[in-house]
PDB file of N, CA and C in Angstrom:
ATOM      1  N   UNK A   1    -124.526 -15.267  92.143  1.00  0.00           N
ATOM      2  CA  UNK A   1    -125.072 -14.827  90.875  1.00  0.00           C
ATOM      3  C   UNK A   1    -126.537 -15.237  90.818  1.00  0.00           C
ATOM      4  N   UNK A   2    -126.997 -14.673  90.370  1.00  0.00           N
ATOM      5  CA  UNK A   2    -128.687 -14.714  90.659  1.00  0.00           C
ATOM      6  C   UNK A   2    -128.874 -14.378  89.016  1.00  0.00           C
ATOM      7  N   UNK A   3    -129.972 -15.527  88.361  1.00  0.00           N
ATOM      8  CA  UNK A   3    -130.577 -14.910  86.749  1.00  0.00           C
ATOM      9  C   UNK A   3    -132.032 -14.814  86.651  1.00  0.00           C
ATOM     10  N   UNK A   4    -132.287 -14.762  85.233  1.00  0.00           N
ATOM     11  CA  UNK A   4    -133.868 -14.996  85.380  1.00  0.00           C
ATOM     12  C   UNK A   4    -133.938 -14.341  83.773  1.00  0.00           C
ATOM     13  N   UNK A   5    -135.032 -14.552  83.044  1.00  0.00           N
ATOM     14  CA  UNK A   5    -135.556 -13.879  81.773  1.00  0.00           C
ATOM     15  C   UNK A   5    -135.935 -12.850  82.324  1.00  0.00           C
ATOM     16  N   UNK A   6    -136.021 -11.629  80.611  1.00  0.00           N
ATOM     17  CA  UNK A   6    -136.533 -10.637  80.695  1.00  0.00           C
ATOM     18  C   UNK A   6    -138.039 -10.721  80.125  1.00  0.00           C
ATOM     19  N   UNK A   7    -138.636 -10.602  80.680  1.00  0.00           N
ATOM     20  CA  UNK A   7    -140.194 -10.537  80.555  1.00  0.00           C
ATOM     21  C   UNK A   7    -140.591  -9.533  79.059  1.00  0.00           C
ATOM     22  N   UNK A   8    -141.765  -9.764  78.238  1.00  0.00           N
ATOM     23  CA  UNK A   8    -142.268  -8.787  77.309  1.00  0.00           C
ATOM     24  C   UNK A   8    -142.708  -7.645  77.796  1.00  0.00           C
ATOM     25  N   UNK A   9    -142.013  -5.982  77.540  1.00  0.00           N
ATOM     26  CA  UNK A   9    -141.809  -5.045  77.782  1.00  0.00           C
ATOM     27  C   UNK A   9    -141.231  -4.399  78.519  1.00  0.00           C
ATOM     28  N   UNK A  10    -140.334  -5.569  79.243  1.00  0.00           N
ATOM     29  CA  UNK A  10    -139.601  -5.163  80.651  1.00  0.00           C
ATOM     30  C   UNK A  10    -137.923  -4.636  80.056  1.00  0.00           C
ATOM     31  N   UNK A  11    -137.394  -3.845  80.363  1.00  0.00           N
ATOM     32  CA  UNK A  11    -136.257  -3.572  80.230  1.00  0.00           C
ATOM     33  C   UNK A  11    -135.408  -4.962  81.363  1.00  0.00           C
ATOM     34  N   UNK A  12    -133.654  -4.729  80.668  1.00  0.00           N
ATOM     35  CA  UNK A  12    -133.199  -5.373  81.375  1.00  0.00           C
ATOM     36  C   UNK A  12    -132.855  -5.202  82.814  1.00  0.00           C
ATOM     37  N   UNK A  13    -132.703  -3.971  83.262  1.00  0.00           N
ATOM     38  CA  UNK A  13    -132.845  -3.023  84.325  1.00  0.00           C
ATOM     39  C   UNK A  13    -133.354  -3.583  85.353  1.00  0.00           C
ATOM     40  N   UNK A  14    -135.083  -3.578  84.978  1.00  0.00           N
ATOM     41  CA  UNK A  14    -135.957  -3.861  85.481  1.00  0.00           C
ATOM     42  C   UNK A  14    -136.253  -5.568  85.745  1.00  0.00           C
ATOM     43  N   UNK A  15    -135.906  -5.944  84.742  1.00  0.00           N
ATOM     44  CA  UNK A  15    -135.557  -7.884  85.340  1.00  0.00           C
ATOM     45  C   UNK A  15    -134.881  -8.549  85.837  1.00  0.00           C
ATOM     46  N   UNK A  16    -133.915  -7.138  86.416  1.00  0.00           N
ATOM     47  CA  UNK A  16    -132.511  -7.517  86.857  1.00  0.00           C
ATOM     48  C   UNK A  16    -133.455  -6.854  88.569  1.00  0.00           C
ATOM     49  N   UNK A  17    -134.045  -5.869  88.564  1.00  0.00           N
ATOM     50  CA  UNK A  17    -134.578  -5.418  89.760  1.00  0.00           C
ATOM     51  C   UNK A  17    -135.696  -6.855  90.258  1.00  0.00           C
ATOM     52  N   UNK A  18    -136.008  -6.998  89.515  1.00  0.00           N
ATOM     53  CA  UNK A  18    -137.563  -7.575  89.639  1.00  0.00           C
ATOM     54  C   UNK A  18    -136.761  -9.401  89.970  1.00  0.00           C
ATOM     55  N   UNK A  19    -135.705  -9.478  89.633  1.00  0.00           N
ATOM     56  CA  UNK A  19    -135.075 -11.015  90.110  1.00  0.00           C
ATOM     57  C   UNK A  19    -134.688 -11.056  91.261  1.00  0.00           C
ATOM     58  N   UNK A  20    -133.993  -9.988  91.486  1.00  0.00           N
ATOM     59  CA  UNK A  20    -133.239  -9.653  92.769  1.00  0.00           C
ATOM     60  C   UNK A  20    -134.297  -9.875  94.120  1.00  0.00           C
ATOM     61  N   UNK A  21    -135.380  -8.863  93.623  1.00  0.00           N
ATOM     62  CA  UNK A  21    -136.461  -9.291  94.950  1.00  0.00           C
ATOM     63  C   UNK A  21    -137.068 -10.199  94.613  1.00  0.00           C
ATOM     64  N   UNK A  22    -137.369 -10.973  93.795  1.00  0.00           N
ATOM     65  CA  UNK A  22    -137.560 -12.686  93.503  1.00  0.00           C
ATOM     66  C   UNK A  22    -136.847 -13.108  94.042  1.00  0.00           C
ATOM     67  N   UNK A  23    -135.675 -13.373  93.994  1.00  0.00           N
ATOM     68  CA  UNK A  23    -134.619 -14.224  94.584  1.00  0.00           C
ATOM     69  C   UNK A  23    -133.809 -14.062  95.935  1.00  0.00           C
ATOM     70  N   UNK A  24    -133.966 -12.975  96.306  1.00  0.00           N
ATOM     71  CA  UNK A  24    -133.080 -12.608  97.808  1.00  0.00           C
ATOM     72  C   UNK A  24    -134.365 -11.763  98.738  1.00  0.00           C
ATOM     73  N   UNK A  25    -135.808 -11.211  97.996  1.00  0.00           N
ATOM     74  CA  UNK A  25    -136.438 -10.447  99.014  1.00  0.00           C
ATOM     75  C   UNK A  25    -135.786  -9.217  99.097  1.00  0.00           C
ATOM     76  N   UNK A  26    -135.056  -8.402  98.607  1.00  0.00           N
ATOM     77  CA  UNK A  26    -134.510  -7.267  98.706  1.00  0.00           C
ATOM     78  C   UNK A  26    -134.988  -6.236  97.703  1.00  0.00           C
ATOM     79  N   UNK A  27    -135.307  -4.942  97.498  1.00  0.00           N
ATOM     80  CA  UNK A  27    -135.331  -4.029  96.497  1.00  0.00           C
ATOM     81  C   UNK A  27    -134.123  -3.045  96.473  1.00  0.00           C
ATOM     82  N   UNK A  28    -133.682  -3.125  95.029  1.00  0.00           N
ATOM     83  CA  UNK A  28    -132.251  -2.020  94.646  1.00  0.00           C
ATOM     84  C   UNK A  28    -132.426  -2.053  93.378  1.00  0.00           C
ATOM     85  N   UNK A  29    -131.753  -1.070  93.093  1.00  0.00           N
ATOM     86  CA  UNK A  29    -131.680  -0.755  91.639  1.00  0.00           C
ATOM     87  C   UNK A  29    -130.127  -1.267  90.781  1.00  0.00           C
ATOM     88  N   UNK A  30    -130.672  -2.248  90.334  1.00  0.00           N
ATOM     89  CA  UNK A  30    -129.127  -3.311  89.441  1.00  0.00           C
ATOM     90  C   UNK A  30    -128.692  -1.521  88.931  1.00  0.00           C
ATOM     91  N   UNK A  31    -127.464  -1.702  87.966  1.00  0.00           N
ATOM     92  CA  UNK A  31    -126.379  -1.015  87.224  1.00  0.00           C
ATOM     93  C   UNK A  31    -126.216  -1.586  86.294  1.00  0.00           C
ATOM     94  N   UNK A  32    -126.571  -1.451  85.021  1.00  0.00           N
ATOM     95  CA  UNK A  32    -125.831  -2.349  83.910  1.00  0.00           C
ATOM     96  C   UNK A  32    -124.417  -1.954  84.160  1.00  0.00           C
ATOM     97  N   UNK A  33    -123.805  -3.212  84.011  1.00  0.00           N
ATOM     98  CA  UNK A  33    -122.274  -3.785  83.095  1.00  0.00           C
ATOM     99  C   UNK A  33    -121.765  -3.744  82.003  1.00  0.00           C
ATOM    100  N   UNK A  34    -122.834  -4.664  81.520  1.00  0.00           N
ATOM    101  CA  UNK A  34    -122.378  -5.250  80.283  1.00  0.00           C
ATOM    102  C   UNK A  34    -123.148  -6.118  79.543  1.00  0.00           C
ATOM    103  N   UNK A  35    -123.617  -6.079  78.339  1.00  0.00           N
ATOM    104  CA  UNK A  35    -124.266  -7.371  77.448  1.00  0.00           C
ATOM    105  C   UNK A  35    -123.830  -7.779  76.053  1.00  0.00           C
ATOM    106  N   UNK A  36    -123.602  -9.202  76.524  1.00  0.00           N
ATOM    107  CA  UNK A  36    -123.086  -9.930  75.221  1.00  0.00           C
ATOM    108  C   UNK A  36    -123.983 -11.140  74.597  1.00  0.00           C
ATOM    109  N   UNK A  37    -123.522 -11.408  73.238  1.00  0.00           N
ATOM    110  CA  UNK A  37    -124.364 -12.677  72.638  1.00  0.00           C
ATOM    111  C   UNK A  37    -123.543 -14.478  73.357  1.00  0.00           C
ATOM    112  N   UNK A  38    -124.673 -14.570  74.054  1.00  0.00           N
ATOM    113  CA  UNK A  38    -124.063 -16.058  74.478  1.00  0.00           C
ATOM    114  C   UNK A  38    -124.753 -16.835  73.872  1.00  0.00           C
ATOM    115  N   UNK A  39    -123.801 -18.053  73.550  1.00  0.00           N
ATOM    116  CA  UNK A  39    -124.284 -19.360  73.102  1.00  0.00           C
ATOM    117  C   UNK A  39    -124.915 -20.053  73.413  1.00  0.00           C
ATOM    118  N   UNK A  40    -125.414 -20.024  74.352  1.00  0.00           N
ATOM    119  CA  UNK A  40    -126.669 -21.114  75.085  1.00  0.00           C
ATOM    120  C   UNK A  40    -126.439 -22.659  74.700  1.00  0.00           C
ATOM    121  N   UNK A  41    -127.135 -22.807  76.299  1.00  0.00           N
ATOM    122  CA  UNK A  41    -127.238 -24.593  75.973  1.00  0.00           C
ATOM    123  C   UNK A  41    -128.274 -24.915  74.599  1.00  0.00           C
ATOM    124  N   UNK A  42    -129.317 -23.991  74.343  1.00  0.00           N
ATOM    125  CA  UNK A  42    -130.252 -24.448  73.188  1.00  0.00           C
ATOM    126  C   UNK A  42    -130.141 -23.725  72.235  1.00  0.00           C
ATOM    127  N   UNK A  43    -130.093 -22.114  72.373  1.00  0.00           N
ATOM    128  CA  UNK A  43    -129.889 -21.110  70.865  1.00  0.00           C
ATOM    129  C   UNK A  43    -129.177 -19.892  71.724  1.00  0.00           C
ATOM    130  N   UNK A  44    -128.535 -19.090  70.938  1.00  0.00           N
ATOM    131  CA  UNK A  44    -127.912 -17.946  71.675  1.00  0.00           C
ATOM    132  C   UNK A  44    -128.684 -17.065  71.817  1.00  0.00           C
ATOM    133  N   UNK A  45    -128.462 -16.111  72.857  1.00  0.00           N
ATOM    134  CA  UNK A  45    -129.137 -15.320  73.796  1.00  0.00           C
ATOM    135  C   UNK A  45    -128.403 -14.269  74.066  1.00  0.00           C
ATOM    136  N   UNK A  46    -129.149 -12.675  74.027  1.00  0.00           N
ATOM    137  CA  UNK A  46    -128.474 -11.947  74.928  1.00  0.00           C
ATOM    138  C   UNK A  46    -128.691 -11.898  76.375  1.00  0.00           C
ATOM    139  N   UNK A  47    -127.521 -11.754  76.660  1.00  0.00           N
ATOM    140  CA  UNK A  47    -127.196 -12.134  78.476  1.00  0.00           C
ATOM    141  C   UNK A  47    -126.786 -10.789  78.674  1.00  0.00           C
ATOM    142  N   UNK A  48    -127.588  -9.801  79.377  1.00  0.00           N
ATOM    143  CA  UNK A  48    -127.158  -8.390  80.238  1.00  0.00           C
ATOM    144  C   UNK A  48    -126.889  -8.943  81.841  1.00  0.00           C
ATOM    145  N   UNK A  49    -125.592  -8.598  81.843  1.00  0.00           N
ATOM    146  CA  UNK A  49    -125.298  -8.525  83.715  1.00  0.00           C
ATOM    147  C   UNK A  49    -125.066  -7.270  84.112  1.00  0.00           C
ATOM    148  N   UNK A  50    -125.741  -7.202  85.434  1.00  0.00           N
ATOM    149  CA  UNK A  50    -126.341  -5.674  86.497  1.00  0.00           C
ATOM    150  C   UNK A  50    -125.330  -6.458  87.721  1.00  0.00           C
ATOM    151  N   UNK A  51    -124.950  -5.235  88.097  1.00  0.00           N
ATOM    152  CA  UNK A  51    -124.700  -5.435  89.254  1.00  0.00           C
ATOM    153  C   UNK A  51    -125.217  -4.422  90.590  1.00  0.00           C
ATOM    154  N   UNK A  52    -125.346  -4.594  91.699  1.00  0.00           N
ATOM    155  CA  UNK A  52    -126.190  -4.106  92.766  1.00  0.00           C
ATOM    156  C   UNK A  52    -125.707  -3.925  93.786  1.00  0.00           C
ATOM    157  N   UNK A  53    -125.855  -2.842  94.896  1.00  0.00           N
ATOM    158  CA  UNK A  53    -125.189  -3.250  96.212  1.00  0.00           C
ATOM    159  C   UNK A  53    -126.548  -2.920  97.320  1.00  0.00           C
ATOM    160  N   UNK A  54    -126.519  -4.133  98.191  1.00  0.00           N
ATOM    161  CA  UNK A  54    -127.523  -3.950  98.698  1.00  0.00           C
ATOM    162  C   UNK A  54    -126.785  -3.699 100.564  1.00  0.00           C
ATOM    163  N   UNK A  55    -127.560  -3.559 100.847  1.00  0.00           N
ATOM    164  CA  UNK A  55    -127.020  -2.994 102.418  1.00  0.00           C
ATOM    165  C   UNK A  55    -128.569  -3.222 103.225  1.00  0.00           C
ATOM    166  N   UNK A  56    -129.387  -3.904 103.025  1.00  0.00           N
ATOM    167  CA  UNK A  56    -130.538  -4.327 103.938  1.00  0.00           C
ATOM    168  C   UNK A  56    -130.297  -5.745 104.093  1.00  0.00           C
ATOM    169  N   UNK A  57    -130.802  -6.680 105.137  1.00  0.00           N
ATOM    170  CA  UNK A  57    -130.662  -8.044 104.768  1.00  0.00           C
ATOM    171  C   UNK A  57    -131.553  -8.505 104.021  1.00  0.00           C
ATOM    172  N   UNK A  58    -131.149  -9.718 103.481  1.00  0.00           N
ATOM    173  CA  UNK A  58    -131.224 -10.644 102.645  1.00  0.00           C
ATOM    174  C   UNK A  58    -131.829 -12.166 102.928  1.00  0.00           C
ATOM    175  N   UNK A  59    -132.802 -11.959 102.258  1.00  0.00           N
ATOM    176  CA  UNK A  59    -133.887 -13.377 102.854  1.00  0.00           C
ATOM    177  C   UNK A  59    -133.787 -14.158 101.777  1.00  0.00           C
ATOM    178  N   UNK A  60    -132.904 -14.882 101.149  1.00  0.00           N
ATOM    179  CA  UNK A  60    -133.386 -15.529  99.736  1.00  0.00           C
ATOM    180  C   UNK A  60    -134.286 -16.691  99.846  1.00  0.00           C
ATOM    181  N   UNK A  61    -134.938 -17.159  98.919  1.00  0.00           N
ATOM    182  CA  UNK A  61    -136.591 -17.621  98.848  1.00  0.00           C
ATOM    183  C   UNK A  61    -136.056 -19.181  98.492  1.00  0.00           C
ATOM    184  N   UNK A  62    -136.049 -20.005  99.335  1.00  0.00           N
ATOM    185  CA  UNK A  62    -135.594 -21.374  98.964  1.00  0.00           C
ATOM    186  C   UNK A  62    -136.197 -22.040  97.656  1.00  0.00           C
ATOM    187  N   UNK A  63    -137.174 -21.724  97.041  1.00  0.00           N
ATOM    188  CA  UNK A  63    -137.743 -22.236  95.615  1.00  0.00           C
ATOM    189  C   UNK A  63    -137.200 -21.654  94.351  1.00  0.00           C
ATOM    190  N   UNK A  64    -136.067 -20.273  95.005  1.00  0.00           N
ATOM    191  CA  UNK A  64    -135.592 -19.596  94.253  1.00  0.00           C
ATOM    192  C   UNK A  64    -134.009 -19.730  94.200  1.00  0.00           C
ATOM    193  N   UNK A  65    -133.861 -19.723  95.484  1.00  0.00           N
ATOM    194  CA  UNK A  65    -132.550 -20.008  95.258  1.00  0.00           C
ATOM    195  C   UNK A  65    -131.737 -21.445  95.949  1.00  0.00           C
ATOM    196  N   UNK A  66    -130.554 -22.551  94.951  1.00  0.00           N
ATOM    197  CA  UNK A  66    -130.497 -23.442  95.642  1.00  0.00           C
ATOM    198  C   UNK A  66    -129.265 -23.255  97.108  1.00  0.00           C
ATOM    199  N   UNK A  67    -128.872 -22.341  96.658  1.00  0.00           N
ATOM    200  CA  UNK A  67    -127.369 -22.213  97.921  1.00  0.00           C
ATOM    201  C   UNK A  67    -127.337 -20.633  98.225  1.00  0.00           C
ATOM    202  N   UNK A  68    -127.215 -20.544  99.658  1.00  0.00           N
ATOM    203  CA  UNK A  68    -126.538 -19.226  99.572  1.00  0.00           C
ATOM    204  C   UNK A  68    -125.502 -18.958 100.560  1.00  0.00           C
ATOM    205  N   UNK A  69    -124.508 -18.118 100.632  1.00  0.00           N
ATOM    206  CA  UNK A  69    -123.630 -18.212 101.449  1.00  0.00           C
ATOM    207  C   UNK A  69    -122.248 -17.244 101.072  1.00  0.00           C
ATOM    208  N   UNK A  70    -121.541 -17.107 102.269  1.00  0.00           N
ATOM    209  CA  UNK A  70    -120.110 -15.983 102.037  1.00  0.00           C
ATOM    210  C   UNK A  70    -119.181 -16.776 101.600  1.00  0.00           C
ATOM    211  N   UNK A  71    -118.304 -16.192 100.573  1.00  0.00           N
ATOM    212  CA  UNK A  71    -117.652 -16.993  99.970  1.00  0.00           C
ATOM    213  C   UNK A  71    -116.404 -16.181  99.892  1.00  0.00           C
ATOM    214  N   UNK A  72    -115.214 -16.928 100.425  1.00  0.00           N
ATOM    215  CA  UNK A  72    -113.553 -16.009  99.688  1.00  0.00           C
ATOM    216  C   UNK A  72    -113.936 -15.610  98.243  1.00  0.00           C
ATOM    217  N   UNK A  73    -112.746 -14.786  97.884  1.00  0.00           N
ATOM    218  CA  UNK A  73    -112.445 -15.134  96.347  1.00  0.00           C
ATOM    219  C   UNK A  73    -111.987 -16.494  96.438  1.00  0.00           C
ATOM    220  N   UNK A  74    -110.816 -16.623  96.508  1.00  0.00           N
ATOM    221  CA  UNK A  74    -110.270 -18.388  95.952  1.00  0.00           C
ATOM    222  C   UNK A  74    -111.820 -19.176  96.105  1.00  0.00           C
ATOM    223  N   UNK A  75    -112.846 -19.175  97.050  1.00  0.00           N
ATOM    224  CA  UNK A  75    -113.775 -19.875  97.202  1.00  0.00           C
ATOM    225  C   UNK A  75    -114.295 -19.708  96.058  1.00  0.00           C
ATOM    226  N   UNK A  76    -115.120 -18.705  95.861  1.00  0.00           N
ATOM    227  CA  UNK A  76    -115.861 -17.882  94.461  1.00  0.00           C
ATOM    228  C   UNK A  76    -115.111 -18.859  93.011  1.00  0.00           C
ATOM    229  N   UNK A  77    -114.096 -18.522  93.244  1.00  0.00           N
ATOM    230  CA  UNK A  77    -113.262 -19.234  91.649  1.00  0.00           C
ATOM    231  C   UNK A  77    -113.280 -20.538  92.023  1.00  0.00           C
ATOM    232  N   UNK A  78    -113.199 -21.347  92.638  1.00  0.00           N
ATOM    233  CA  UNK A  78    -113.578 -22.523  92.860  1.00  0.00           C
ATOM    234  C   UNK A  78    -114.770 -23.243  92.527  1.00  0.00           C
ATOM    235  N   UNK A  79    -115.422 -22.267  92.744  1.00  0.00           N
ATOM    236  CA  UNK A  79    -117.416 -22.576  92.817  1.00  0.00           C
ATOM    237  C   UNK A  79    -117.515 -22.509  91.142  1.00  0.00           C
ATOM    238  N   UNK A  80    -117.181 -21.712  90.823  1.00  0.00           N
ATOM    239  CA  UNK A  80    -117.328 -20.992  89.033  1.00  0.00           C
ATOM    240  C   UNK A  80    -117.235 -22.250  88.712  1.00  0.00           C
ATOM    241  N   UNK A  81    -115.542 -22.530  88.515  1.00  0.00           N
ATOM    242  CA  UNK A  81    -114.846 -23.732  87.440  1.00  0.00           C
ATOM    243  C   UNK A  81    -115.744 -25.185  87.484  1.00  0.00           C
ATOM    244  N   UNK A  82    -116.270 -25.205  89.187  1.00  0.00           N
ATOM    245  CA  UNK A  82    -116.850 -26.434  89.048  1.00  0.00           C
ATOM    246  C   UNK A  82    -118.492 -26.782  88.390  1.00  0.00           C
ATOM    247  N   UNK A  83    -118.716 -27.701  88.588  1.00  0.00           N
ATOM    248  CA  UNK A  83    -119.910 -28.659  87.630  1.00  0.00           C
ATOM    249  C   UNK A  83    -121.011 -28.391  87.862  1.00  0.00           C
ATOM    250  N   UNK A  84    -120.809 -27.560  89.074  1.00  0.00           N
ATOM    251  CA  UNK A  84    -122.366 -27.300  88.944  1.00  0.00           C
ATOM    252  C   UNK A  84    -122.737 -25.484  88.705  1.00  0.00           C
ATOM    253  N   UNK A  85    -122.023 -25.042  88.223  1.00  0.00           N
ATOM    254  CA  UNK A  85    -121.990 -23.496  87.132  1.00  0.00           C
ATOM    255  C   UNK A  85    -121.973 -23.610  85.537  1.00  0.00           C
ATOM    256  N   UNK A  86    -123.114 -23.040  85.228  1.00  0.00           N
ATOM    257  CA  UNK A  86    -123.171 -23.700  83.829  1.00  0.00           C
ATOM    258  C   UNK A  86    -122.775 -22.660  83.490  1.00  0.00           C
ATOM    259  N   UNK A  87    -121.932 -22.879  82.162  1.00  0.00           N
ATOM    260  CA  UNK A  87    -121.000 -22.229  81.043  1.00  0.00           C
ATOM    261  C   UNK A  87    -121.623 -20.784  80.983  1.00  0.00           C
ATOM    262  N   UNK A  88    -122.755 -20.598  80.521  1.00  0.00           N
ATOM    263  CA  UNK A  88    -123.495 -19.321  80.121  1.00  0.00           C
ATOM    264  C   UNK A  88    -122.894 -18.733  81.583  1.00  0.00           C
ATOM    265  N   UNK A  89    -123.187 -18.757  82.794  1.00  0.00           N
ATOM    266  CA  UNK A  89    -123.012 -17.747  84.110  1.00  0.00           C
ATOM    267  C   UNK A  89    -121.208 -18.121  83.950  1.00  0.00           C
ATOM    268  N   UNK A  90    -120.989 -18.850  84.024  1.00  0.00           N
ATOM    269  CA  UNK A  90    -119.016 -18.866  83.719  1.00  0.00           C
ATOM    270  C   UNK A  90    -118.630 -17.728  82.836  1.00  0.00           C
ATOM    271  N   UNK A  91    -118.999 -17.713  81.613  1.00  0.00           N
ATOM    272  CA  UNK A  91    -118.757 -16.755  80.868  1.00  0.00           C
ATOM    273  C   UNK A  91    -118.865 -15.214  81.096  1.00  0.00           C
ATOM    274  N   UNK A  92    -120.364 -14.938  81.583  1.00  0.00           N
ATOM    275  CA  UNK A  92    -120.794 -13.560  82.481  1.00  0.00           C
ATOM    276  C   UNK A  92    -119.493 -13.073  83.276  1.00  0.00           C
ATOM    277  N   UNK A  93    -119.517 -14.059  84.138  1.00  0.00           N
ATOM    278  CA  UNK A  93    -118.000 -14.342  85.479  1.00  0.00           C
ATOM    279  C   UNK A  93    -117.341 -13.817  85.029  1.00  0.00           C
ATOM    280  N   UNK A  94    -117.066 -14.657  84.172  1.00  0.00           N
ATOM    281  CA  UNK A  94    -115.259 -14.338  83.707  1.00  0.00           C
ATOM    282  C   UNK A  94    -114.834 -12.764  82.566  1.00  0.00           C
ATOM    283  N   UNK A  95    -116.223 -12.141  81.971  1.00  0.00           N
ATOM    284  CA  UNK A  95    -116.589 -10.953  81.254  1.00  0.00           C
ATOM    285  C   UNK A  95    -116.029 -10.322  82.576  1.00  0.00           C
ATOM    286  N   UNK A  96    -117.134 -10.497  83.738  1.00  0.00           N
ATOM    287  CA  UNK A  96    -117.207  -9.615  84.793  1.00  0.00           C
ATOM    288  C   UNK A  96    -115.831  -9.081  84.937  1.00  0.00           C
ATOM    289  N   UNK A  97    -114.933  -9.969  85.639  1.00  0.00           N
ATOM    290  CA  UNK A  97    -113.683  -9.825  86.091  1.00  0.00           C
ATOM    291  C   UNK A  97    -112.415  -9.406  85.145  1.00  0.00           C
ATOM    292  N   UNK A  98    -112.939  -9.372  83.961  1.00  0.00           N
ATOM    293  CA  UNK A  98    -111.865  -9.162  82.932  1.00  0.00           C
ATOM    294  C   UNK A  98    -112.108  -7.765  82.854  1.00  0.00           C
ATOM    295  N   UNK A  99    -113.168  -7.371  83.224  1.00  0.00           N
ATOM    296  CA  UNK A  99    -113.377  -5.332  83.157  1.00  0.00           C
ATOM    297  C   UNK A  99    -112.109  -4.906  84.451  1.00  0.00           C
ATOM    298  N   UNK A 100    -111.716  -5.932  85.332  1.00  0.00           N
ATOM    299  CA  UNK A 100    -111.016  -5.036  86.207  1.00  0.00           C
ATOM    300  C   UNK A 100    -111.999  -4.605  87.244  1.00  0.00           C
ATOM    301  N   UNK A 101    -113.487  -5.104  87.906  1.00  0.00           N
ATOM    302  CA  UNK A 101    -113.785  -4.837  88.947  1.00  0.00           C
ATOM    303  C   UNK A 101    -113.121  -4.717  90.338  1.00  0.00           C
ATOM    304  N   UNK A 102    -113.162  -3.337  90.474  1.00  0.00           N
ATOM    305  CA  UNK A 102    -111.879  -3.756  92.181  1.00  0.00           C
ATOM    306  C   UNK A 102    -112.670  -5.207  93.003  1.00  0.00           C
ATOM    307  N   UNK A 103    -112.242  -5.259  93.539  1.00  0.00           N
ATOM    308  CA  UNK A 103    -112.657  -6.735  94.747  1.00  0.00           C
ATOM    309  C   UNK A 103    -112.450  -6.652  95.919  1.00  0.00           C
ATOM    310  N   UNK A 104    -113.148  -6.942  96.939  1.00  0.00           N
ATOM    311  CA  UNK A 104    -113.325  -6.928  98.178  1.00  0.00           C
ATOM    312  C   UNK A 104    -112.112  -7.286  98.741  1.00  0.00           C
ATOM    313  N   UNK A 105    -111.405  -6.777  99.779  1.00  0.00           N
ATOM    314  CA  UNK A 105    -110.330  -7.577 100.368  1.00  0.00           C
ATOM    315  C   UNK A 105    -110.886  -8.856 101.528  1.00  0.00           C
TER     316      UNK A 105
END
């Protein structure tokens, strides 16, 4: 999961594009999902999640990102529940998967 603010005049679209090659070096065009009002650690926020499929490799930018790596599902749900996923991206998660996204075998 990769985040970031939406900048003044930027659609979410576009901050969802514009993170992606911030954070992995890749250009694609996100898909909105879905956006809901989250509670935030300080004041609530709308949180839009995009999702993307990219098919070039992937360089992510170590100042940008702290981990990266292939993960099972059981791995993935593991990673979520624990301490170092803060609530706001848990919540996204768990939105995500409650739509019924098919999943990789």
């Amino acid at each position: 999961m990769l985040g970031g603010a939406v900048e003044v005049g930027e659609s979410y679209e576009e901050a969802a594009a514009r993170e992606l090659a911030e954070e992995l070096g890749v250009r694609a065009a996100p898909r909105f999902v879905l956006k809901f009002l989250c509670d935030g650690a300080i004041n609530p926020y709308w949180l839009g999640l995009h999702e993307a499929v990219v098919t070039t490799p992937v360089g992510p930018d170590p100042g940008e990102v702290a981990w990266f790596g292939r993960l099972t599902e059981p791995e993935l749900d593991d990673l979520v529940r624990g301490p170092g996923f803060i609530p706001d991206a848990r919540e996204a998660f768990d939105r995500y998967r409650a739509l019924g996204r098919p999943r990789r075998p």
